[in-house]
Protein backbone atom coordinates (compact mmCIF):
# COMPACT_ATOMS: atom_id res chain seq x y z
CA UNK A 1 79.66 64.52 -40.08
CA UNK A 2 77.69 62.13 -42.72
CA UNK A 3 79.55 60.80 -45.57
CA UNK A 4 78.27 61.09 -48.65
CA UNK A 5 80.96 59.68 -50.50
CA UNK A 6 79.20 56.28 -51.19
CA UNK A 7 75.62 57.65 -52.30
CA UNK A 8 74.58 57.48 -55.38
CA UNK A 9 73.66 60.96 -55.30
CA UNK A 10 75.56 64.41 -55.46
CA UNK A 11 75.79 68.16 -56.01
CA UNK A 12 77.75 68.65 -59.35
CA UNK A 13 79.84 71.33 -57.23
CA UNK A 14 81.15 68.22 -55.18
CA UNK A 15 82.89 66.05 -57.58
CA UNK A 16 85.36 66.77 -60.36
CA UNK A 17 83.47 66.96 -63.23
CA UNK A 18 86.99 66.18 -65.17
CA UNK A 19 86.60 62.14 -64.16
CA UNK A 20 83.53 61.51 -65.20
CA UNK A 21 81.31 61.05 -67.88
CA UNK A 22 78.20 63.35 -67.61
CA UNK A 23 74.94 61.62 -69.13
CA UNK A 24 71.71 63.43 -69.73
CA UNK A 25 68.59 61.50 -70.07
CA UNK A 26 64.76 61.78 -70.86
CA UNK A 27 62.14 59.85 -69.00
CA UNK A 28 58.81 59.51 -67.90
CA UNK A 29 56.94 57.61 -65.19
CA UNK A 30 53.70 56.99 -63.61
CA UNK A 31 52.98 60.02 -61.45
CA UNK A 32 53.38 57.60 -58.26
CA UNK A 33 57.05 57.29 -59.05
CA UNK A 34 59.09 59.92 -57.89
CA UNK A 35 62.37 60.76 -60.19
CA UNK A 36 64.13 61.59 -56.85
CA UNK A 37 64.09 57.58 -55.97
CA UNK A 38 64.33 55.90 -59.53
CA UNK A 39 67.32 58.08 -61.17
CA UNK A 40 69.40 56.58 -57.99
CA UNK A 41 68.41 53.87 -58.44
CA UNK A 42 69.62 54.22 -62.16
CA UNK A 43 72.94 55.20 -61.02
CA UNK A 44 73.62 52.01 -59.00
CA UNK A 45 72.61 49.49 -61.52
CA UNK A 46 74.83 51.23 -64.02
CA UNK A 47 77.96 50.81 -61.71
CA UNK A 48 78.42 48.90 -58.65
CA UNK A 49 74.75 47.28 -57.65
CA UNK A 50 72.01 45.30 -59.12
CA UNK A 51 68.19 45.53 -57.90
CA UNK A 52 68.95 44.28 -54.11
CA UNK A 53 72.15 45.27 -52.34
CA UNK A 54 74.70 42.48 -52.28
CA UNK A 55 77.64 41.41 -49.71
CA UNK A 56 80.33 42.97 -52.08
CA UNK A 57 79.01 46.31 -52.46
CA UNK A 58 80.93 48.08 -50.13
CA UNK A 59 80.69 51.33 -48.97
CA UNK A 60 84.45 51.72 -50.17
CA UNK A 61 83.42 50.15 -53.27
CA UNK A 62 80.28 52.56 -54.06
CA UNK A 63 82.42 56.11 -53.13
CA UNK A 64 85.22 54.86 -55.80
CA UNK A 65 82.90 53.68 -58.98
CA UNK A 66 78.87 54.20 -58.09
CA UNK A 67 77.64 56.65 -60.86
CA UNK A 68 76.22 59.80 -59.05
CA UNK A 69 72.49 61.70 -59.89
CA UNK A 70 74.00 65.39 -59.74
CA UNK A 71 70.38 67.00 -61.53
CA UNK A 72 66.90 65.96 -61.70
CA UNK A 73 64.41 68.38 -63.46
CA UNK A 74 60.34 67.86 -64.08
CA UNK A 75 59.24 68.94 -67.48
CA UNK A 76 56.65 71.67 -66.77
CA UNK A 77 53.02 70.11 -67.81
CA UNK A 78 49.73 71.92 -66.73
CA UNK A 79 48.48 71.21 -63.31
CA UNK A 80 45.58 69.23 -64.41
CA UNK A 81 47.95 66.76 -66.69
CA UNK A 82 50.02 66.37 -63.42
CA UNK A 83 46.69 65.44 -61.58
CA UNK A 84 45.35 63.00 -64.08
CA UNK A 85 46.33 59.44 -62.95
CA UNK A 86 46.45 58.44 -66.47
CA UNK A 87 49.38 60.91 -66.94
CA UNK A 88 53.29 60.30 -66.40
CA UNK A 89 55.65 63.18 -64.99
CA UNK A 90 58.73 64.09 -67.81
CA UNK A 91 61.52 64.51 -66.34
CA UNK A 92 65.40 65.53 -67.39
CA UNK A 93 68.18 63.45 -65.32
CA UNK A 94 71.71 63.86 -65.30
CA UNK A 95 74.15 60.75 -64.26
CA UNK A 96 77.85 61.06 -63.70
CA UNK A 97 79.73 58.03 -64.72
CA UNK A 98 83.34 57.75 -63.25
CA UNK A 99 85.81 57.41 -66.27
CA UNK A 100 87.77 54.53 -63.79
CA UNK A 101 84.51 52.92 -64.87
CA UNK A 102 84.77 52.83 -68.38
CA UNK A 103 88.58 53.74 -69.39
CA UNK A 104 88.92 54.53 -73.04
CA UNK A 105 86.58 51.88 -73.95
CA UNK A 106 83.66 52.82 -76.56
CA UNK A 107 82.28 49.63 -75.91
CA UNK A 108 82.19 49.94 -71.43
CA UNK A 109 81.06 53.41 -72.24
CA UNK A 110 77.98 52.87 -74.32
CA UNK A 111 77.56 49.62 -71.38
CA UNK A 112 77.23 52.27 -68.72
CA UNK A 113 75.60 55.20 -70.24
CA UNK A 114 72.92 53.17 -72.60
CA UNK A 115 73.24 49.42 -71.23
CA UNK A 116 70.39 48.21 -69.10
CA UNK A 117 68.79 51.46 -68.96
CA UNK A 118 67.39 51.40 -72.64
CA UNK A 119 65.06 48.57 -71.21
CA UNK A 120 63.99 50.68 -68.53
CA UNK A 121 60.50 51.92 -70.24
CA UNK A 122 60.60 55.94 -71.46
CA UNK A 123 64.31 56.55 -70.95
CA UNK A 124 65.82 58.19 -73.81
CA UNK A 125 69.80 59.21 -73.27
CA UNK A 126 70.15 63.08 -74.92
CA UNK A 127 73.71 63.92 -74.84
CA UNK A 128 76.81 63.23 -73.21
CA UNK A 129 79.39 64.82 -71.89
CA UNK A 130 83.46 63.54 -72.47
CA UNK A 131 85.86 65.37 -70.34
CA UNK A 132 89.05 66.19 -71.91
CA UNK A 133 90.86 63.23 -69.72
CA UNK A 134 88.15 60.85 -71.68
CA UNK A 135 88.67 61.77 -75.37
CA UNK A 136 92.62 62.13 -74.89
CA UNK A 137 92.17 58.29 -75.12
CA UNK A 138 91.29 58.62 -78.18
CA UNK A 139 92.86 59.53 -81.87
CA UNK A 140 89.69 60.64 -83.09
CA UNK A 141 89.61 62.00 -87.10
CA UNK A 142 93.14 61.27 -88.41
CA UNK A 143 92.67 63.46 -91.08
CA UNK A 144 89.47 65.51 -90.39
CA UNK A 145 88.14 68.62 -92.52
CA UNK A 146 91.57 70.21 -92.95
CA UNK A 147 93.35 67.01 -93.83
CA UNK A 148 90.90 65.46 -96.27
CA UNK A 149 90.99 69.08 -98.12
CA UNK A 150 94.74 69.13 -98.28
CA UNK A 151 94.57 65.92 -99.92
CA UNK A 152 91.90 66.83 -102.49
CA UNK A 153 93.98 70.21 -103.06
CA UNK A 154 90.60 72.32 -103.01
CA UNK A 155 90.12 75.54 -101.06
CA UNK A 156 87.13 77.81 -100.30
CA UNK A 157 84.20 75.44 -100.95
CA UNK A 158 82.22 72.56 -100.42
CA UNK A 159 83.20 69.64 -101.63
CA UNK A 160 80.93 67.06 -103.58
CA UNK A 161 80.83 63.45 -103.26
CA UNK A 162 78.44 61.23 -105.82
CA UNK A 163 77.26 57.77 -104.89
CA UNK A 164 77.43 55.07 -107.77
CA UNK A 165 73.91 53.97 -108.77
CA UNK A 166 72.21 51.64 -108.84
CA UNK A 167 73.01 50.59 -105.46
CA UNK A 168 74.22 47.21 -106.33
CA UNK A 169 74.16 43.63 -108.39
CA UNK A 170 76.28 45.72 -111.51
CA UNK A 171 79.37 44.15 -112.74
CA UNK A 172 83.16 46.20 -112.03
CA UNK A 173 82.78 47.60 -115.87
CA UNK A 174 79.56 49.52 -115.35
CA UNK A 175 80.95 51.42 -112.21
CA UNK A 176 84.37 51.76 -113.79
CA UNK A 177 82.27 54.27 -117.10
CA UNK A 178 80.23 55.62 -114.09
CA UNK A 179 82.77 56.81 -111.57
CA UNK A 180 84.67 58.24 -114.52
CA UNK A 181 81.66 60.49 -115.60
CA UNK A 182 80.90 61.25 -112.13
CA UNK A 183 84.41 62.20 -111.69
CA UNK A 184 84.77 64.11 -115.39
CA UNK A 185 82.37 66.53 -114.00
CA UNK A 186 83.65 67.22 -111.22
CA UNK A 187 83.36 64.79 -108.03
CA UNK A 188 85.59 65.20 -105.28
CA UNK A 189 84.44 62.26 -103.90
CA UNK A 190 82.86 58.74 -105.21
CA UNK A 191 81.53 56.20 -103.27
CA UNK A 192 80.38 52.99 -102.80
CA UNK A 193 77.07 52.69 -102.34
CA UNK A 194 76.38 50.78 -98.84
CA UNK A 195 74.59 48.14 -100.47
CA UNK A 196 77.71 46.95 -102.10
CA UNK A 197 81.07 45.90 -100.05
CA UNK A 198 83.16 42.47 -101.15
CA UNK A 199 80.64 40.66 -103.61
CA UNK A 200 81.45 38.15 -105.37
CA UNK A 201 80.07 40.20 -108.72
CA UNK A 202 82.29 42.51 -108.20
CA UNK A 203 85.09 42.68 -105.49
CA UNK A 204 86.79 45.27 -103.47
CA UNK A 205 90.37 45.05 -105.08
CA UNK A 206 88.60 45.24 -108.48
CA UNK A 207 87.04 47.98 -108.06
CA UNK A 208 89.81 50.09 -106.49
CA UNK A 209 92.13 48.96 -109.06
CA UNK A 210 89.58 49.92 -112.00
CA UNK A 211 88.72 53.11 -110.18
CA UNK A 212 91.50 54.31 -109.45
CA UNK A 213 93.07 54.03 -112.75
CA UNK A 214 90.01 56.23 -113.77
CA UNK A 215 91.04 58.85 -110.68
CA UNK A 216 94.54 59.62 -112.72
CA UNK A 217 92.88 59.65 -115.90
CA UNK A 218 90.65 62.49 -114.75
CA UNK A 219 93.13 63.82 -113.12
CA UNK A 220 95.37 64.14 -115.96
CA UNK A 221 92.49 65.92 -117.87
CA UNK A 222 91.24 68.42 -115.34
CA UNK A 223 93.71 68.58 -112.83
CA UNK A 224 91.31 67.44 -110.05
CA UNK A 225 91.90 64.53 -107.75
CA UNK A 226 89.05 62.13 -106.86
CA UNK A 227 88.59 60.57 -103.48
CA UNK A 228 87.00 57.21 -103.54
CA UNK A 229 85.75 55.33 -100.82
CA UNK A 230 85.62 51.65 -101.07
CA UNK A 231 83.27 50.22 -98.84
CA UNK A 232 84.94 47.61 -96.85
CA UNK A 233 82.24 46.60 -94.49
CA UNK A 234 82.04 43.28 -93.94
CA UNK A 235 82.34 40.39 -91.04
CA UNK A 236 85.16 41.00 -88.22
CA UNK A 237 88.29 40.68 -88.52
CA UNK A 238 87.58 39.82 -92.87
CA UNK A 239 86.79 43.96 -92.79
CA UNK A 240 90.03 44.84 -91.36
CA UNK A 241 91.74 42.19 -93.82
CA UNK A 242 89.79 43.44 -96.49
CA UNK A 243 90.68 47.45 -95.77
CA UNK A 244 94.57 46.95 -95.54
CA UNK A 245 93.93 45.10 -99.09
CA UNK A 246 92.28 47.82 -100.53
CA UNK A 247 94.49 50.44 -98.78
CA UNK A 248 97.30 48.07 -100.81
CA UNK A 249 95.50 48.13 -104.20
CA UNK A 250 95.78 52.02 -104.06
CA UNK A 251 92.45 53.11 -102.73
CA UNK A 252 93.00 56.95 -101.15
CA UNK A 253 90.24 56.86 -98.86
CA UNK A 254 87.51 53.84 -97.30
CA UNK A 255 83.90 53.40 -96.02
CA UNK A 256 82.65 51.52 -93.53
CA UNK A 257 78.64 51.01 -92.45
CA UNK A 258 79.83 51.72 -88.90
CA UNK A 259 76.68 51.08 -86.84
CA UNK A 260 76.16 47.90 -88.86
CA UNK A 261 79.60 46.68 -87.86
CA UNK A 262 79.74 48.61 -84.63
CA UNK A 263 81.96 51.87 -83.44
CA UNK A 264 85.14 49.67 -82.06
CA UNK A 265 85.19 48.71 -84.88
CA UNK A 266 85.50 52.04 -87.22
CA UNK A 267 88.14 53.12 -84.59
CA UNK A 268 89.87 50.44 -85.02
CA UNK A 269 90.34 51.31 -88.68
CA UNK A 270 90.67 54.49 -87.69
CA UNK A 271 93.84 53.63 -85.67
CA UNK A 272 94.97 51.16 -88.06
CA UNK A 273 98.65 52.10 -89.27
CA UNK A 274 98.17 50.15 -92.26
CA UNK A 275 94.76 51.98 -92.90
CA UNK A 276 96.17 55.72 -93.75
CA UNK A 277 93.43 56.90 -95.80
CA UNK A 278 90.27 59.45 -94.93
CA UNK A 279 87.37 57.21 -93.31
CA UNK A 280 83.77 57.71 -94.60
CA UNK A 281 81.35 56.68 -91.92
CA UNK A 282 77.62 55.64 -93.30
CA UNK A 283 74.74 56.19 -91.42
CA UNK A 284 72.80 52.80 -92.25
CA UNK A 285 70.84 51.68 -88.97
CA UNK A 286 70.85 54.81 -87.27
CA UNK A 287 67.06 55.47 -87.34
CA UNK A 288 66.79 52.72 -85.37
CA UNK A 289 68.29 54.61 -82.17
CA UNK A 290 67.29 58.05 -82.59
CA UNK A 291 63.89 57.77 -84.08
CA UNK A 292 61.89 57.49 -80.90
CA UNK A 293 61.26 60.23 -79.45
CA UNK A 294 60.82 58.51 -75.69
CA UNK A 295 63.94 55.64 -75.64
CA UNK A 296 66.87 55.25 -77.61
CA UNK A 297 69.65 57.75 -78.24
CA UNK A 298 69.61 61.33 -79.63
CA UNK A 299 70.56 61.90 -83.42
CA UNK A 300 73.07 64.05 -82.63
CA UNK A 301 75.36 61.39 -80.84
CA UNK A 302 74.55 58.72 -82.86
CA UNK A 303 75.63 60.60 -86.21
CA UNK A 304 77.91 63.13 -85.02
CA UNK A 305 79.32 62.95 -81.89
CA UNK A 306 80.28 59.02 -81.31
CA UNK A 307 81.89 58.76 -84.73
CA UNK A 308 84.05 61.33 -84.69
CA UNK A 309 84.82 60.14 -80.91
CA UNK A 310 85.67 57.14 -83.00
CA UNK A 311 87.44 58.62 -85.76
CA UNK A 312 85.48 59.12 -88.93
CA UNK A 313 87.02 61.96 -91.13
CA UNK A 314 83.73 62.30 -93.20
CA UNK A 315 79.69 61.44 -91.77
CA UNK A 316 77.21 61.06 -94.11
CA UNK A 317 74.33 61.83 -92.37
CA UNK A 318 70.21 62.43 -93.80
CA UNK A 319 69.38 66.15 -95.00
CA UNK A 320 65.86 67.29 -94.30
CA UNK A 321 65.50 68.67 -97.62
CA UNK A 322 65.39 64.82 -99.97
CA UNK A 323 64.10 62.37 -98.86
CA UNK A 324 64.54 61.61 -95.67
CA UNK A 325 61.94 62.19 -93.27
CA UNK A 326 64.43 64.57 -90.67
CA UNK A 327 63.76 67.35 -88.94
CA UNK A 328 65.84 70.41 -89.49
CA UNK A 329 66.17 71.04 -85.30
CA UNK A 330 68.44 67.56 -85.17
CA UNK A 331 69.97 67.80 -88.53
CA UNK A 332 71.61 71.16 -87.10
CA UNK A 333 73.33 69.69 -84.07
CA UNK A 334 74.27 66.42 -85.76
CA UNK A 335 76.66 68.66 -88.11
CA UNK A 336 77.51 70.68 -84.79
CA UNK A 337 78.73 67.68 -82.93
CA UNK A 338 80.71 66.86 -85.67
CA UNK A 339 82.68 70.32 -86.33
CA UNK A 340 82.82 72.34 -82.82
CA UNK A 341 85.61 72.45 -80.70
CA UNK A 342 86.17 68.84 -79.19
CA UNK A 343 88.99 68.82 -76.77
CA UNK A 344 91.94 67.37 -78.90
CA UNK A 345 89.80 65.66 -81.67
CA UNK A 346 89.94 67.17 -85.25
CA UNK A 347 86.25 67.96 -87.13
CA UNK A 348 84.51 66.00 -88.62
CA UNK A 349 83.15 66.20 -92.26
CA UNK A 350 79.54 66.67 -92.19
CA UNK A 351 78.23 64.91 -95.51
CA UNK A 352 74.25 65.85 -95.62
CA UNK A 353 72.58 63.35 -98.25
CA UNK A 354 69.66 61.33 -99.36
CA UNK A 355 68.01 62.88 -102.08
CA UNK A 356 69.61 66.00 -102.58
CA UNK A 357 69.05 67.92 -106.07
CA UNK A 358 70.93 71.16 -107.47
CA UNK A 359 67.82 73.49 -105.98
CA UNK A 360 68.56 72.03 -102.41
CA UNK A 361 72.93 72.83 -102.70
CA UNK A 362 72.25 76.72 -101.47
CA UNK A 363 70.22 75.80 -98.42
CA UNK A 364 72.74 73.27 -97.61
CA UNK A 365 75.22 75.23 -97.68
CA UNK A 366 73.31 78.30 -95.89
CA UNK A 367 72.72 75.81 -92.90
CA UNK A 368 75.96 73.90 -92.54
CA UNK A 369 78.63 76.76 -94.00
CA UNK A 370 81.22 75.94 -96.90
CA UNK A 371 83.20 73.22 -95.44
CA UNK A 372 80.86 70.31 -95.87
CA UNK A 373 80.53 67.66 -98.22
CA UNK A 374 77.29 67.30 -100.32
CA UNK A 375 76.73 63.87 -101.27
CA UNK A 376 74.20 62.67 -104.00
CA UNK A 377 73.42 60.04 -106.15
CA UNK A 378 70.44 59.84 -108.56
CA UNK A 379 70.56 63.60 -108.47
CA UNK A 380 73.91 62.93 -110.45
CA UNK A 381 73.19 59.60 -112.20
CA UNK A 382 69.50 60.56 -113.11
CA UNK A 383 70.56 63.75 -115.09
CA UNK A 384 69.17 63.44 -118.62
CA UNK A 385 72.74 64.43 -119.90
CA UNK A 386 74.06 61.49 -117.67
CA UNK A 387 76.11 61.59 -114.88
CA UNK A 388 79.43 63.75 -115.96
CA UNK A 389 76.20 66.46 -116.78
CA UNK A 390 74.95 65.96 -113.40
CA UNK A 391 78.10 66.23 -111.46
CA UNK A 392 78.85 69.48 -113.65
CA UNK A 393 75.43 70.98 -112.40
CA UNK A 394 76.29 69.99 -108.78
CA UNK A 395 79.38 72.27 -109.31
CA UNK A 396 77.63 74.68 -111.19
CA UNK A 397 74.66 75.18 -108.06
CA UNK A 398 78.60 75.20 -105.52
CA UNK A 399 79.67 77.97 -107.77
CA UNK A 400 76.42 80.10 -107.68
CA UNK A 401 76.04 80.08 -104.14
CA UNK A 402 79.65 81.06 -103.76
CA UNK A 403 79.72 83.95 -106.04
CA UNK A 404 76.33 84.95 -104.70
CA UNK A 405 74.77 84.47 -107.87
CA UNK A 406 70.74 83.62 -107.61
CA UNK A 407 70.29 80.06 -108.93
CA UNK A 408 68.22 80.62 -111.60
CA UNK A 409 70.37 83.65 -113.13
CA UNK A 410 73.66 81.15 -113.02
CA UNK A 411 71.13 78.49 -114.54
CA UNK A 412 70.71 80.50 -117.79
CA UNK A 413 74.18 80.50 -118.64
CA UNK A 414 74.93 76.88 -117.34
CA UNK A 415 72.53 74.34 -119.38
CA UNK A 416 73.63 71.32 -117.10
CA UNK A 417 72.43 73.35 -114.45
CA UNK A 418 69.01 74.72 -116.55
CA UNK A 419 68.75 70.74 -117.54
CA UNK A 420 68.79 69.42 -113.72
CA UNK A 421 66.31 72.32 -112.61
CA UNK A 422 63.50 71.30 -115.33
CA UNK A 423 63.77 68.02 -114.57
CA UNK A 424 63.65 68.49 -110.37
CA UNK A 425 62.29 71.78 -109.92
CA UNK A 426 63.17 74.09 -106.83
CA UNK A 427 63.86 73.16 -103.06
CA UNK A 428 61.30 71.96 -101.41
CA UNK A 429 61.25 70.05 -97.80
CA UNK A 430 60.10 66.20 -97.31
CA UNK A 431 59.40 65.44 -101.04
CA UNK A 432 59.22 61.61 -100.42
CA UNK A 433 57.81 61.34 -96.95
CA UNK A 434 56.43 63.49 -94.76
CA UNK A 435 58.46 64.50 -92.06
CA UNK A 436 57.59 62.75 -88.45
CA UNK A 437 61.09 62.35 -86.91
């Protein structure tokens, strides 16, 4: 009997899914190539081979840690595309990548699954599949949706997060008066915006010290706490450094730009001891490995799934109703992959921004459910009452929805609200850009 242990190739019914890592790509080739041929081919450069076979790849060697092809599907395309020789055959292929491969590294994982293959012409990677042995390497969230709701003491609701504008180049004072409006009226949250880390206009332990003082002082008047997230991005290992300082200074939660400094290192935060605070993940460079739709990785892993993997308790990710150009069919699954059942990690907070306006609060809500976090910033700042008016009509557009009170109706009895809807009008989709993603 032929063994097939050592090809590259198998029926999913003939290895244990539970020790491997199941990849799912997109790709397209000249019709001469067959998908059969290249997605082994794949397989073998992502684990034990190169281009030619070499002395030290072993039969033993390729049945204990060759990635296997275990599904190759054509996209259906009329017969006369197929026939065209200017055409290229789509096709869906699914790689199984031993987890003796990769361990519980983020960093061998994204080397297998992405690595050499986003070089490869039209190969996009679409999901990926952890078995439980894979994330149980991993903390994940450390306090997740329940956790960072316990802390804030609010139940039943969406919470709301405001990011300080401008963006950056203002001195400690000015975002001292700003977070405390912001937080007068009603912030759960307050952020940095990612434009502004450790400057030397205006540093981290500053901030967090001047903030903070501001977070009891509302406090004492309303009886509602304040997260704030200090962004603490920055060169390795000064971030890390800079984190346990802030952490130190009293800061109750931090933010890091995570694909700018890289997913190791936002679970290594994550799993920092000293760092025992919710984690705000920011989406900054993300577009540039979802937005194509023929390489590159989907949305949905780049903004939901690998963070939480990596332990972010909140995601802000772009809404499709501001300004971001994003389609609604990958804003969906990006909040999925970030709140369904994971194995053993905790849900993430999905924190929809970019634009956002009092009009847009009930659709968000409508798509996502009540345990998100809506983030917004010159919806707050911009109100003509200022900011503590703006976060008020944020709250007041929550409440509405809530009670199941139409907008407008709640508007005529709420004048911050009334004031925010003259000035921005109702929902409406892709008011900056069109949409194209």
């Amino acid at each position: 009997m032929i063994d097939y242990s050592s090809k590259p190739q198998a029926l999913p019914e003939s290895i244990d899914l539970d020790d491997f890592i199941v990849a799912t790509y997109y790709g397209a080739m000249p019709r001469e190539m067959l998908a059969y041929y290249v997605a082994p081919f794949l397989a073998v450069e992502q684990s034990t081979g190169t281009w030619t076979p070499v002395p030290g790849e072993t039969p033993e060697v390729r049945a204990a840690h060759v990635a296997k092809v275990i599904a190759v599907w054509e996209v259906p395309q009329w017969e006369f595309e197929v026939m065209d020789e200017g055409k290229e055959r789509q096709y869906v292929m699914q790689l199984a990548f031993p987890v003796r491969n990769i361990e519980y590294q983020i960093p061998m994982m994204l080397t297998a699954t992405v690595g050499n293959i986003s070089m490869g012409g039209k190969v996009k990677l679409l999901d990926l599949h952890f078995p439980k042995k894979y994330t149980e390497g991993f903390q994940g969230p450390k306090f997740g949706i329940d956790g960072v709701y316990d802390i804030l003491g609010v139940k039943g609701r969406p919470l709301l997060n405001n990011m300080i504008k401008p963006c950056t180049g203002y001195k400690c004072e000015i975002g001292t008066e700003l977070f405390y409006q912001a937080a007068l009226g009603g912030c759960d949250c307050i952020k940095d915006d990612e434009l502004i880390a450790d400057m030397a206009f205006n540093r981290v332990e500053d901030r967090v010290k001047a903030y903070m003082a501001m977070e009891k002082r509302v406090f004492e008047e309303t009886g509602e706490h304040t997260l704030y997230t200090v962004n603490v991005s920055d060169n390795l290992p000064k971030m890390f450094e800079t984190a346990r300082r802030a952490v130190a200074a009293g800061a109750n939660a931090i933010m890091v730009n995570y694909l700018a400094v890289g997913l190791p290192a936002l679970q290594a935060l994550a799993e920092d001891p000293e760092v025992n605070v919710p984690i705000m993940a920011h989406m900054d460079c993300a577009g540039a490995l979802y937005e194509s739709h023929y390489s590159g990785i989907s949305s949905h892993l780049v903004l939901g799934k690998l963070p939480r993997l990596a332990g972010a308790d909140i995601v802000v990710f772009p809404a499709p109703y501001g300004k971001a150009p994003f389609l609604k069919e990958r804003f969906m699954p990006c909040a999925d992959a970030m709140v369904y059942p994971l194995h053993n990690l905790k849900p993430t907070i999905p924190m929809p921004s970019g634009g956002i306006t009092p009009s847009m609060v009930a659709q968000c809500i409508s798509d996502l459910g009540p345990e998100i976090m809506i983030g917004a910033g010159g919806g707050i700042h911009a109100h003509p009452a200022g900011p503590a008016a703006g976060a008020k009509a944020f709250r007041q557009a929550i409440d509405a929805y809530m009670q199941g009170i139409p907008l407008e109706e709640h508007a005529q009895h709420h004048q911050e609200l009334a004031q925010a809807i003259g000035v921005w009008g109702h929902l409406h989709q892709g008011n900056f850009f069109k949409e194209q993603s």
